[in-house]
C-alpha atoms as a PDB file:
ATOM      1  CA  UNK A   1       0.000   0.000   0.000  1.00  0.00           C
ATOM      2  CA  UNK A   2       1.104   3.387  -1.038  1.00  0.00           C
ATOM      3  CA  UNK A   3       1.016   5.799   1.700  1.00  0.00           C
ATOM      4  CA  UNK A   4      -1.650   7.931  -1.217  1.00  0.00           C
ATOM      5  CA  UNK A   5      -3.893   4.718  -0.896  1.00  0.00           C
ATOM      6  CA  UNK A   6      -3.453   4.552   3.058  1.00  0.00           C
ATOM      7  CA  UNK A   7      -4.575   8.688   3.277  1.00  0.00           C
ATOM      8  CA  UNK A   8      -7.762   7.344   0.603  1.00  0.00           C
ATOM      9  CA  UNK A   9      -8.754   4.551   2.627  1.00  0.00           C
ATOM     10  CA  UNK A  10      -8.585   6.645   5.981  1.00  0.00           C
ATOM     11  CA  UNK A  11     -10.568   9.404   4.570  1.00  0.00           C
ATOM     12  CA  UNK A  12     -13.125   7.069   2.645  1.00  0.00           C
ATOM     13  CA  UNK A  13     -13.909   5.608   6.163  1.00  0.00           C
ATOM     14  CA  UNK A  14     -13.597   8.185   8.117  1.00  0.00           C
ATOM     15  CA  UNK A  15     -13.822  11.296   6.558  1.00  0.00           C
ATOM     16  CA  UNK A  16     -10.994  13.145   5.990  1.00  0.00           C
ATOM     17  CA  UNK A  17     -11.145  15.818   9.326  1.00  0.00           C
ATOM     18  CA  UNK A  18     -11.504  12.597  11.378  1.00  0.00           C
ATOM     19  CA  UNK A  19      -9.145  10.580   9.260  1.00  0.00           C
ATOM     20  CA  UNK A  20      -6.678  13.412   9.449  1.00  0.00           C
ATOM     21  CA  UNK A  21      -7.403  13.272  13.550  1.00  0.00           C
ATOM     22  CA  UNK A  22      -6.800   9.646  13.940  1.00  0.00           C
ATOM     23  CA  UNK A  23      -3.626   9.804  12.194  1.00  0.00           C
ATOM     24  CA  UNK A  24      -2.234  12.185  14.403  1.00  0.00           C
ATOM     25  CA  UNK A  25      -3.555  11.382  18.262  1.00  0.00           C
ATOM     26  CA  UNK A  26      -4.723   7.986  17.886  1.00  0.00           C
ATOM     27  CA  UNK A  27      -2.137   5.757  19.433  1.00  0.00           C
ATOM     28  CA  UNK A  28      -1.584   2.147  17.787  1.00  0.00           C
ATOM     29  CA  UNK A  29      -0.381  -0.582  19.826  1.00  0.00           C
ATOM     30  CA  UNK A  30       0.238  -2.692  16.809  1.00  0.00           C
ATOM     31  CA  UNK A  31       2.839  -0.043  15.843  1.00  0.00           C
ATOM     32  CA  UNK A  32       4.600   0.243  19.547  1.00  0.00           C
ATOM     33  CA  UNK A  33       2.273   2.613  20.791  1.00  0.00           C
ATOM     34  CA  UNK A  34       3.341   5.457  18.045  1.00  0.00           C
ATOM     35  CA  UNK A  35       0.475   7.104  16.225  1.00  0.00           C
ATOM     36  CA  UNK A  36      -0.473   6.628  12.420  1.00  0.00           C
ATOM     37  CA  UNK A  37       1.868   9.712  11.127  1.00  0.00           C
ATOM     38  CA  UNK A  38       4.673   8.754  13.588  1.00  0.00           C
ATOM     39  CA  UNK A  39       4.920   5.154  12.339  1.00  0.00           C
ATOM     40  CA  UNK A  40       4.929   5.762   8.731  1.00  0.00           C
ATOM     41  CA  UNK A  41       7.608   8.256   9.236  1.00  0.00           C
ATOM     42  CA  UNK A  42       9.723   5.907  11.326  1.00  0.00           C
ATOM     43  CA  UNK A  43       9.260   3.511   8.013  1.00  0.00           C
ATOM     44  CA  UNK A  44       6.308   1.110   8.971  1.00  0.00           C
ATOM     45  CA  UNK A  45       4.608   0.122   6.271  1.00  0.00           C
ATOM     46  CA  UNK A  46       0.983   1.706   5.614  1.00  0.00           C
ATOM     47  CA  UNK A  47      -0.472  -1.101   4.920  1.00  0.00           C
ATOM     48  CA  UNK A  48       0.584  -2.065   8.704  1.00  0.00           C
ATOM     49  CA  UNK A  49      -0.768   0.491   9.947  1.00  0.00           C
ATOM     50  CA  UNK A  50      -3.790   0.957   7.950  1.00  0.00           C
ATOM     51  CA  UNK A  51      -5.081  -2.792   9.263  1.00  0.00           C
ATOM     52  CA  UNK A  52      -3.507  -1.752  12.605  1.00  0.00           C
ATOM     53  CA  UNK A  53      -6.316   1.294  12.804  1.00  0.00           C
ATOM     54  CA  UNK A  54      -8.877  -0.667  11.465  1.00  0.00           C
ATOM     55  CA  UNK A  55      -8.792  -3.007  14.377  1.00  0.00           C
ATOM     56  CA  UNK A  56      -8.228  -0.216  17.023  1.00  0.00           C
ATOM     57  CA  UNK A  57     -11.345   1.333  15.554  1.00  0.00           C
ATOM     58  CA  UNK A  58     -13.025  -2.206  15.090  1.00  0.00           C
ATOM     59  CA  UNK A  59     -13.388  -1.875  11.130  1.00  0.00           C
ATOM     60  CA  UNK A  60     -15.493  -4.502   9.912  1.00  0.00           C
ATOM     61  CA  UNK A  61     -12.885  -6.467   7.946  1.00  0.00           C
ATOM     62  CA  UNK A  62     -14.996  -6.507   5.152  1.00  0.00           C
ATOM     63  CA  UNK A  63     -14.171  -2.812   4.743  1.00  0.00           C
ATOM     64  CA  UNK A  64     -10.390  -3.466   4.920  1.00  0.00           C
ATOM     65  CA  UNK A  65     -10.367  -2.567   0.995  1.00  0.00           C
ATOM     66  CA  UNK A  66      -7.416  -0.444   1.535  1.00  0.00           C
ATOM     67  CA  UNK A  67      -5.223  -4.149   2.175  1.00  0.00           C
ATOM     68  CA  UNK A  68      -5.978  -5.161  -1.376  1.00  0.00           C
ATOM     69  CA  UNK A  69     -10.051  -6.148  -1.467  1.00  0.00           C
ATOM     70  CA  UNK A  70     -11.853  -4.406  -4.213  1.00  0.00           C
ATOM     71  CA  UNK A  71     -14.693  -2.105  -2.820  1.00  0.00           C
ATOM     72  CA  UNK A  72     -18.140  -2.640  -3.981  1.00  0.00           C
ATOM     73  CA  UNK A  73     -19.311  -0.825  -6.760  1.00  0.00           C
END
């Protein structure tokens, strides 16, 4: 996952204020406690984090589209 498709699928489920808020307070225990923006600077992998946040915000993983699954039309 590009890190243009990871900033897509956050604002496509969350809207992008809220997207943009999660990114920046929301702290990730999949990603050592570090927020969204802080692990993809320290050079985790979007696609990491993206599924991390989806299960810190309990996602239905049928909307995990932004990990490869083609949306619905």
């Amino acid at each position: 996952m590009r890190l243009s498709e990871f900033r897509i699928a956050m604002a496509d489920e969350f809207g992008d204020a809220y997207s943009a808020l999660l990114a920046e307070d929301l702290s990730l225990t999949e990603c050592g406690g570090l927020t969204a923006n802080e692990a993809i600077a320290a050079g985790q992998d979007p696609r990491d984090v993206w599924i991390a946040i989806c299960r810190a915000s309990d996602v239905p993983e049928a909307r995990w589209y932004g990990v490869g699954l083609l949306r619905e039309p």
